[in-house]
N, C-alpha and C. Protein backbone atom coordinates (compact mmCIF):
# COMPACT_ATOMS: atom_id res chain seq x y z
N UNK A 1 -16.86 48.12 -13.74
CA UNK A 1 -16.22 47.40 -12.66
C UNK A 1 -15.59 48.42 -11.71
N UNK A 2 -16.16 48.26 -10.71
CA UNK A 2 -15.26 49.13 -9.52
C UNK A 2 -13.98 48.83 -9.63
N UNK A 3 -13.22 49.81 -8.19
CA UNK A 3 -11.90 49.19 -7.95
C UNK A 3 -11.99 48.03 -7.22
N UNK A 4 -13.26 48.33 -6.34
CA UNK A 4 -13.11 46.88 -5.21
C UNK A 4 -13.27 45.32 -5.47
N UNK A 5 -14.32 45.68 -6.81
CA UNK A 5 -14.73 44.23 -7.87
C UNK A 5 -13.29 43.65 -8.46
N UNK A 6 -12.29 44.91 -8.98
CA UNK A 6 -10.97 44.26 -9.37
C UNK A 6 -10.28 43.90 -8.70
N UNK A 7 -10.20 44.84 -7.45
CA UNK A 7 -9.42 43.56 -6.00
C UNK A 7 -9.74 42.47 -5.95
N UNK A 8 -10.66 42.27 -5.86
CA UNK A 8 -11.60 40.90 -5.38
C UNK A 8 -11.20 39.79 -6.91
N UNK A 9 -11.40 40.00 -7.99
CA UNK A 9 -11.08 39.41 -9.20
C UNK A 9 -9.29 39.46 -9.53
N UNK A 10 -8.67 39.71 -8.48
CA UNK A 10 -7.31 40.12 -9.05
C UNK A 10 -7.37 39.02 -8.10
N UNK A 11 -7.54 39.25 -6.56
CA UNK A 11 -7.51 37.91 -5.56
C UNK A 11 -7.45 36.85 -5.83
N UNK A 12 -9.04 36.44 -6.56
CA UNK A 12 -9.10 35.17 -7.26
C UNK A 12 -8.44 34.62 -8.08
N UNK A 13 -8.13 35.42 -9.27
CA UNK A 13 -7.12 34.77 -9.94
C UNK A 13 -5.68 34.17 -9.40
N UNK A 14 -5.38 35.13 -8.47
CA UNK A 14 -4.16 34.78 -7.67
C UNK A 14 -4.58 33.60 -7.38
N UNK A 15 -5.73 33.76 -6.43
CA UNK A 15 -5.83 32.19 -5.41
C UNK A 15 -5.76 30.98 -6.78
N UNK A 16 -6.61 31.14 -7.78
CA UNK A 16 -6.57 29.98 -8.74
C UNK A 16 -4.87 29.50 -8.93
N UNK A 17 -4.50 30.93 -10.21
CA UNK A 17 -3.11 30.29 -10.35
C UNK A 17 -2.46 29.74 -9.19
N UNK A 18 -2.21 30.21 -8.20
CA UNK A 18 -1.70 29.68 -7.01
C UNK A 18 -1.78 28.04 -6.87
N UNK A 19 -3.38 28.04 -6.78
CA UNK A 19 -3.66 26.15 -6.56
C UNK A 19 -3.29 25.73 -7.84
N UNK A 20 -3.23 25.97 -8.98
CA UNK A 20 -2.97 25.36 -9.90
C UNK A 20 -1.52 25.19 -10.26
N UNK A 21 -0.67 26.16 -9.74
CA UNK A 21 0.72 25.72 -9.52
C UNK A 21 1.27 24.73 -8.39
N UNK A 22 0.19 25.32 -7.53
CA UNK A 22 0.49 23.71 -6.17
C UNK A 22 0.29 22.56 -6.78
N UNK A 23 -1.17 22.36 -7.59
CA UNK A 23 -1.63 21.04 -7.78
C UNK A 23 -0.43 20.63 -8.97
N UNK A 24 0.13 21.27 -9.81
CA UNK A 24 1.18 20.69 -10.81
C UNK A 24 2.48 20.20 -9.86
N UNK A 25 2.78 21.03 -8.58
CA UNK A 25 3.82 20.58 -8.52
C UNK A 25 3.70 19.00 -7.57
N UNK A 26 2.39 19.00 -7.21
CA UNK A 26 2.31 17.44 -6.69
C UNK A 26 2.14 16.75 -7.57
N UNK A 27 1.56 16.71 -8.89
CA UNK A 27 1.46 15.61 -10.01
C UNK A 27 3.07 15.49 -10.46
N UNK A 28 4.07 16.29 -10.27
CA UNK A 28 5.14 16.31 -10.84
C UNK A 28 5.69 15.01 -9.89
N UNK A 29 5.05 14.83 -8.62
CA UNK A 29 5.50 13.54 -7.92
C UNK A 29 4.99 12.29 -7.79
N UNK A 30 4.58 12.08 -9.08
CA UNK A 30 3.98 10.72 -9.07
C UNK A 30 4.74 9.92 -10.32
N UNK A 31 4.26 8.84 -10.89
CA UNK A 31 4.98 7.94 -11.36
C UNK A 31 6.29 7.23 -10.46
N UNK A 32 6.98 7.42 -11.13
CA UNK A 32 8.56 6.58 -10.82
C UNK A 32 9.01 7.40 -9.52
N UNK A 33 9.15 8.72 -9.19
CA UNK A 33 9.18 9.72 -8.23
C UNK A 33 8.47 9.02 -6.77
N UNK A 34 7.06 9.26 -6.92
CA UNK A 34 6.67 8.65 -5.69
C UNK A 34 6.54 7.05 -5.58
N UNK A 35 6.64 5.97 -6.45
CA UNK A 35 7.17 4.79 -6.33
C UNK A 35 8.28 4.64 -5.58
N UNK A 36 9.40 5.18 -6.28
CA UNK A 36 10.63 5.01 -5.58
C UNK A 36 10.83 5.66 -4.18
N UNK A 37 10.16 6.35 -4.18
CA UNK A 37 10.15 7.15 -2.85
C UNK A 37 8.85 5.55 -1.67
N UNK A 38 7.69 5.78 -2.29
CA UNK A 38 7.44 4.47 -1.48
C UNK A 38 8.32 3.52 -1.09
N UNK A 39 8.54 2.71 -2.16
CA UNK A 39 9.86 1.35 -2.16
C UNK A 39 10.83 1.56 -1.55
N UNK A 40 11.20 3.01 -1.16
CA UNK A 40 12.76 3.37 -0.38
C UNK A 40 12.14 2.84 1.77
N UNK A 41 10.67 3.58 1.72
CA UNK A 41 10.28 3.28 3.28
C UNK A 41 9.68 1.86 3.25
N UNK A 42 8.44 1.14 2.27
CA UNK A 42 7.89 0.24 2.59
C UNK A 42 8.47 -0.98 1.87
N UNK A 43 9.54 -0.63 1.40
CA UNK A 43 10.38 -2.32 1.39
C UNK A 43 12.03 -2.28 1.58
N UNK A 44 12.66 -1.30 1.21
CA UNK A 44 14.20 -1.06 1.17
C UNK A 44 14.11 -0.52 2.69
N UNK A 45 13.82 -0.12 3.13
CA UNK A 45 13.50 0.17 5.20
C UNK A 45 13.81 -1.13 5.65
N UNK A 46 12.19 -2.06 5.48
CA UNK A 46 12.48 -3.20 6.35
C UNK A 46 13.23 -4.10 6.05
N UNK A 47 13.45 -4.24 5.16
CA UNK A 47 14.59 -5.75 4.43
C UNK A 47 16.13 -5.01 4.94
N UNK A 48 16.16 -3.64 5.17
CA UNK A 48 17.25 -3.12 5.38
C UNK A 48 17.60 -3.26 6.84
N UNK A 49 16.61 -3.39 7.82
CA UNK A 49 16.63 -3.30 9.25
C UNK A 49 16.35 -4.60 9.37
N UNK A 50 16.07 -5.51 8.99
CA UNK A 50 16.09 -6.99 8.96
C UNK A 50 17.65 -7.43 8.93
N UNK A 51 18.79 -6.62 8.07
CA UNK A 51 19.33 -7.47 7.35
C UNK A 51 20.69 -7.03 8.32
N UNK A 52 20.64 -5.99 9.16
CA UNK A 52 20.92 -4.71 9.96
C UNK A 52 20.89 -5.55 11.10
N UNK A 53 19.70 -6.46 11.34
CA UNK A 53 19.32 -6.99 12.87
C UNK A 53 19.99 -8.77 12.74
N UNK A 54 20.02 -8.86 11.97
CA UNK A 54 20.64 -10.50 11.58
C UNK A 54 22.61 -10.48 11.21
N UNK A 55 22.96 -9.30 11.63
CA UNK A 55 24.63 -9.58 11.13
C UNK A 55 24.92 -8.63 12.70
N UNK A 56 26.28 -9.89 12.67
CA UNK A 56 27.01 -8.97 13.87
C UNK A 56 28.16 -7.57 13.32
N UNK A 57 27.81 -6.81 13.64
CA UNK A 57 28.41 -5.45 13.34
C UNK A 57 29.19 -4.66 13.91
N UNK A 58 29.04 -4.35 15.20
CA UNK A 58 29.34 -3.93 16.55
C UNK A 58 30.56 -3.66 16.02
N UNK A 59 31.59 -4.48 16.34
CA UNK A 59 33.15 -4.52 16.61
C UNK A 59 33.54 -3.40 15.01
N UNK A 60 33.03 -3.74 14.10
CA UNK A 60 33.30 -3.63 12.89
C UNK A 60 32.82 -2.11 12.70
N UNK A 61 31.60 -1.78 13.01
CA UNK A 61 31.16 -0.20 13.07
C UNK A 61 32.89 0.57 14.29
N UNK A 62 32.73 0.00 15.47
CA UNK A 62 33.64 0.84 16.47
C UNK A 62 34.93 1.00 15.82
N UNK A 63 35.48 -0.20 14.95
CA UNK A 63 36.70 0.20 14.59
C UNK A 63 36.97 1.40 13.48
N UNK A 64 35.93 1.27 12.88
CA UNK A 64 35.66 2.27 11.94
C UNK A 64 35.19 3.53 12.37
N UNK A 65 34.91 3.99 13.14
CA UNK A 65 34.16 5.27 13.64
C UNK A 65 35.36 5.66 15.00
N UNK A 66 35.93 4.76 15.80
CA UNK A 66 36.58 5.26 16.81
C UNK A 66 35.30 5.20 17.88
N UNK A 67 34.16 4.63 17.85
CA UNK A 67 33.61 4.83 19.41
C UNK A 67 33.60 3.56 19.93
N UNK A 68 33.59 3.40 20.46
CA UNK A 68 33.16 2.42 22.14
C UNK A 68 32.75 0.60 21.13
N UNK A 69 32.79 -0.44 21.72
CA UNK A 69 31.63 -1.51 20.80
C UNK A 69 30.68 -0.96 22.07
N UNK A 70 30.92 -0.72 23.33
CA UNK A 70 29.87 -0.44 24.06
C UNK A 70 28.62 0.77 23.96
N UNK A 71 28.80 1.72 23.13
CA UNK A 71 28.36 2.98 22.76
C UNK A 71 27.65 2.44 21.44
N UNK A 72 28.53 1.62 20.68
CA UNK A 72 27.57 0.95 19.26
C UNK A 72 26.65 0.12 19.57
N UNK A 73 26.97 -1.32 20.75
CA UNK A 73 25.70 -1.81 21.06
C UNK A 73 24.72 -0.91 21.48
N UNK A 74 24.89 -0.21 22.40
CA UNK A 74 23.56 0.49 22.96
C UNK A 74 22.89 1.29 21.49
N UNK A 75 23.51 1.71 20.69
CA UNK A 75 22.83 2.52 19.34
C UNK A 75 22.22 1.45 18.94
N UNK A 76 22.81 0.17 18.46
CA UNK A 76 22.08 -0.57 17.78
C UNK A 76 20.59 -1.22 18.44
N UNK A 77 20.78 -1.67 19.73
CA UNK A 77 19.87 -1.82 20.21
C UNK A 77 18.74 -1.31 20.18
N UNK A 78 19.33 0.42 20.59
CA UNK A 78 18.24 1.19 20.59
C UNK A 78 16.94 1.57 19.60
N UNK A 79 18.04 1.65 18.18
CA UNK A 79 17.53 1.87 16.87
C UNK A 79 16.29 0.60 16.31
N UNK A 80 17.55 -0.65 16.48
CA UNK A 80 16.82 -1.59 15.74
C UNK A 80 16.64 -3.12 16.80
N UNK A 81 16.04 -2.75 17.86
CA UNK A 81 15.82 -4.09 18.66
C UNK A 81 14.79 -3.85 19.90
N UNK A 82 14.96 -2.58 20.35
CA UNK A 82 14.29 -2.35 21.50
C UNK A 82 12.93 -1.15 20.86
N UNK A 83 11.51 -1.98 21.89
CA UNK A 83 10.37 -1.15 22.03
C UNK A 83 10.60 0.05 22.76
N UNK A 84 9.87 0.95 22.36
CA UNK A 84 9.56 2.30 23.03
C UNK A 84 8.43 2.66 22.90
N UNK A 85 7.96 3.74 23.88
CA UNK A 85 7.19 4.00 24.31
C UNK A 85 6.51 5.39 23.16
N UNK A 86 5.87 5.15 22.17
CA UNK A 86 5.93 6.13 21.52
C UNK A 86 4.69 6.77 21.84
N UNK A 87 4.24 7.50 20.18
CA UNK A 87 3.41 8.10 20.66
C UNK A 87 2.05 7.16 20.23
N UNK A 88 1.39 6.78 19.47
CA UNK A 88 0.80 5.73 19.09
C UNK A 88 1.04 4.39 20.25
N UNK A 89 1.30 3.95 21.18
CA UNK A 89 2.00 2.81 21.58
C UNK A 89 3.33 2.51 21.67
N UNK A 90 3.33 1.01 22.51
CA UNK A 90 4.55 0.54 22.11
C UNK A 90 5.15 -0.34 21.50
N UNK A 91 5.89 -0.02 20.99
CA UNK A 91 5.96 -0.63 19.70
C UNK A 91 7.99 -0.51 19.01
N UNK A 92 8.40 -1.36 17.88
CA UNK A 92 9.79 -0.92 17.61
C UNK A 92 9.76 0.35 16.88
N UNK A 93 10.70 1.34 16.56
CA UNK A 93 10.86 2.04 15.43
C UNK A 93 10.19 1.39 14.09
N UNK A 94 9.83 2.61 13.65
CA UNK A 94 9.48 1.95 12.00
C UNK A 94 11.01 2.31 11.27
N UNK A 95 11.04 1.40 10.21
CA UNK A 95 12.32 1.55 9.41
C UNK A 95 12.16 2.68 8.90
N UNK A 96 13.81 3.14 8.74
CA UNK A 96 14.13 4.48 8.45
C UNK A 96 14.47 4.20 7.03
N UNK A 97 14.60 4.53 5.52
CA UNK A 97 15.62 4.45 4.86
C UNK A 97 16.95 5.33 5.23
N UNK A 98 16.67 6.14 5.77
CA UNK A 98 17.38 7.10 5.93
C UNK A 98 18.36 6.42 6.67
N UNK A 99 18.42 6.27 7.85
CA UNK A 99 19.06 5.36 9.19
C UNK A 99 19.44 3.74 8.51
N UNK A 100 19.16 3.20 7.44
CA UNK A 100 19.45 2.28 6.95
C UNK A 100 20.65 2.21 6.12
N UNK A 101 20.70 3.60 4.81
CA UNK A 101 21.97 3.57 4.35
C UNK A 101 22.79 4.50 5.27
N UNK A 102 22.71 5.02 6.41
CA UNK A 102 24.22 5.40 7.22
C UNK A 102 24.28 4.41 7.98
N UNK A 103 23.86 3.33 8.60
CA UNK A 103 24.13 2.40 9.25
C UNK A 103 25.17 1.49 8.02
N UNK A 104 24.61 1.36 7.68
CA UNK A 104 25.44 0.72 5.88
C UNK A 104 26.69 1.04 5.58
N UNK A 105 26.57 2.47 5.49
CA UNK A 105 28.22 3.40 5.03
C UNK A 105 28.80 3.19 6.47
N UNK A 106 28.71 2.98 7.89
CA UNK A 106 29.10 3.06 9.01
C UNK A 106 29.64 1.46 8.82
N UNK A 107 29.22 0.60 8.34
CA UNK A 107 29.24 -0.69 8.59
C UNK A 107 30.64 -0.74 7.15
N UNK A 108 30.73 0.08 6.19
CA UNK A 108 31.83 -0.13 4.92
C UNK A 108 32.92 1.04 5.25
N UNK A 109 32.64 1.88 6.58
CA UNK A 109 33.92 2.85 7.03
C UNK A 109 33.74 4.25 6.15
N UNK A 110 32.88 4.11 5.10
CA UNK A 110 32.67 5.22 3.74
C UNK A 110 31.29 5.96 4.68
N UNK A 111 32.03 6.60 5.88
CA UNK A 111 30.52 7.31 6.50
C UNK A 111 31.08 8.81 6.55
N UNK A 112 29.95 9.55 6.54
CA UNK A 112 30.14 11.39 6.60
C UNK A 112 29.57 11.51 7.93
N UNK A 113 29.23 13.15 7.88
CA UNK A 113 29.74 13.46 9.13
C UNK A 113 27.96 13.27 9.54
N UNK A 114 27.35 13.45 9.23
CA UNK A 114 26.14 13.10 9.47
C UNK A 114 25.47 11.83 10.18
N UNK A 115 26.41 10.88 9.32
CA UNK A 115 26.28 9.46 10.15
C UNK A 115 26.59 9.19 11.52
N UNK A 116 28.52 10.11 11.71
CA UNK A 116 28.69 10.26 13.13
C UNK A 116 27.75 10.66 14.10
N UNK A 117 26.76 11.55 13.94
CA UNK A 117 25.62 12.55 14.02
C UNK A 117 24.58 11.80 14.39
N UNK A 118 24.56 11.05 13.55
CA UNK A 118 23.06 10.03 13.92
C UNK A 118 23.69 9.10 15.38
N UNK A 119 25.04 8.62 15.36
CA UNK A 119 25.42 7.81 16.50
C UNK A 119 25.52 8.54 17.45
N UNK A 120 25.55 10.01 17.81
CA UNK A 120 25.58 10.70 18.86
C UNK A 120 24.40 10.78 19.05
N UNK A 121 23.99 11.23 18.15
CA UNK A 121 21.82 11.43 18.97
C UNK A 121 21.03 10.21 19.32
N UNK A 122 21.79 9.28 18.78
CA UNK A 122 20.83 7.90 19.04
C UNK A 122 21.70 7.34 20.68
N UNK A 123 22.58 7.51 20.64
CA UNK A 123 23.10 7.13 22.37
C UNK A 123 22.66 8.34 22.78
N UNK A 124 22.84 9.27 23.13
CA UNK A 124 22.40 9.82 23.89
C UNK A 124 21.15 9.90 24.11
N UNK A 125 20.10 9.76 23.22
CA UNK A 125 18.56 9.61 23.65
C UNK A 125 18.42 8.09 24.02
N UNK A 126 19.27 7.17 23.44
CA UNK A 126 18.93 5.66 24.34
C UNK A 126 19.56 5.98 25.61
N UNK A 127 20.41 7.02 26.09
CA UNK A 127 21.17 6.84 27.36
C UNK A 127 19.84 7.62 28.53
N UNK A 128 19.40 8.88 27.89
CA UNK A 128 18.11 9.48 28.29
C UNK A 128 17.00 8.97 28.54
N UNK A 129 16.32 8.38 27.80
CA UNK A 129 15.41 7.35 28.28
C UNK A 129 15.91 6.15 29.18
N UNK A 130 16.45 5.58 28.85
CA UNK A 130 17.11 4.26 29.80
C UNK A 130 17.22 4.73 31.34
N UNK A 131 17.79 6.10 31.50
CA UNK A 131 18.08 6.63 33.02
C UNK A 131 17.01 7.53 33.48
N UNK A 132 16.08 7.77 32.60
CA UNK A 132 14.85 8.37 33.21
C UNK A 132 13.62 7.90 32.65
N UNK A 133 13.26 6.67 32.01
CA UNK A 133 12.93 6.07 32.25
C UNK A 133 11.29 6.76 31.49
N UNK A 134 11.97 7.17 30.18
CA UNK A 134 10.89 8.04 29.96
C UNK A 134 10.41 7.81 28.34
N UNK A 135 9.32 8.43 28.08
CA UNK A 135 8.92 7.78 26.62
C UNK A 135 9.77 8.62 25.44
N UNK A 136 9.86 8.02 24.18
CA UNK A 136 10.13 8.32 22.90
C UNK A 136 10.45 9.69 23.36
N UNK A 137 9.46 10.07 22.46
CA UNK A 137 8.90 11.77 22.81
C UNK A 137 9.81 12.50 23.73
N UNK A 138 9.97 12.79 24.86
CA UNK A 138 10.55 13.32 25.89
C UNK A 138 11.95 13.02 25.62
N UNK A 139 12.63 12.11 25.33
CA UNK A 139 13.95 11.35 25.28
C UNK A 139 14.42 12.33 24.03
N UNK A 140 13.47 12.08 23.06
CA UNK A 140 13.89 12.90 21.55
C UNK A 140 13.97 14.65 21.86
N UNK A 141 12.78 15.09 22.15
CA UNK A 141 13.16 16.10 22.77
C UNK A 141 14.38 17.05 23.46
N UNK A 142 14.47 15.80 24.63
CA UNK A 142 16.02 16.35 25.11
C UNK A 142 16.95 16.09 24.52
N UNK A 143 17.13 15.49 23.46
CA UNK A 143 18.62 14.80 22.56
C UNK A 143 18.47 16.64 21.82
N UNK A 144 17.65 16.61 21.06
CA UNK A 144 17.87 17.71 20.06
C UNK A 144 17.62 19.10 21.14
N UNK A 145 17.24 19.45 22.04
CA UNK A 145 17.58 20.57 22.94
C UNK A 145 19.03 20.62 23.84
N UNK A 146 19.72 19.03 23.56
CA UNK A 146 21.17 19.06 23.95
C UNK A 146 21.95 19.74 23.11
N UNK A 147 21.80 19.66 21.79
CA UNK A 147 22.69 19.96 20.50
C UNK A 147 23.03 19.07 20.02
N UNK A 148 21.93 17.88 19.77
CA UNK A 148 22.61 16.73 19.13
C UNK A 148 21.70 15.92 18.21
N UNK A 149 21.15 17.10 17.29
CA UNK A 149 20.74 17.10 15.93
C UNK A 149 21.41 15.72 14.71
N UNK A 150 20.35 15.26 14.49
CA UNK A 150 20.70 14.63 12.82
C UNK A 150 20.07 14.85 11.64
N UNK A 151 20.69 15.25 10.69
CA UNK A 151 20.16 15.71 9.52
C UNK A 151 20.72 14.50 8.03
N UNK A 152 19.36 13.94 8.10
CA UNK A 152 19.90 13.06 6.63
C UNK A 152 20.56 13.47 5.24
């Protein structure tokens, strides 16, 4: 065996173990893992933004957070009532789980700072689009090139 045959056979093995440590660590996400992870977007999402869109909240989020009811309607609206222009069409948001339990903790006063976070980026990109009149995309864009990041 040359040296260059053992490069080449040292490669391969790499590349194997390699995929074979990738492919374990995606089987490590199945069962109960990726169930629950489904069930969190395709049923705990919408029953959550259903349940989100059927109670009045408004007054009850502002007193708890200190902003505006006028700054909370426009979030709520934005989030969970009004079409936009996305990229696929137009169409509402798809449910977030994510945006479901801080709307939740926002709605029981038990919210972190993250949640505040989500109510700043979501008015300000409903305030961005609304005054320029512009799609998803572009609106989101300028929210997070303002400095007004949310991280779940």
């Amino acid at each position: 065996m040359t040296f260059i045959d053992f490069i080449i056979l040292t490669i391969i093995l790499i590349i194997i173990l390699f995929g074979i440590r990738k492919l374990q660590s995606i089987s490590s996400f199945t069962g109960g893992k990726l169930d629950e992870y489904l069930n969190r977007w395709e049923v705990y999402a919408p029953k959550s933004y259903q349940k989100i869109r059927e109670i009045d909240d408004v007054q009850t989020i502002a007193k708890n957070t200190g902003f505006s009811q006028k700054k909370i309607t426009t979030v709520k609206e934005h989030i969970f009532f009004k079409e936009h222009q996305l990229d696929d069409g137009i169409r509402l948001f798809d449910p977030d789980p994510d945006i479901a339990d801080a709307w939740f903790r926002l709605q029981e006063g038990d919210y972190n700072e993250q949640d505040i976070r989500l109510l700043e980026h979501e008015y300000f990109e409903a305030r961005f689009e609304g005054i320029f009149k512009t799609d998803y995309r572009t609106a989101h864009n300028a929210t997070i090139e303002s400095g007004r990041t949310w991280t779940p």
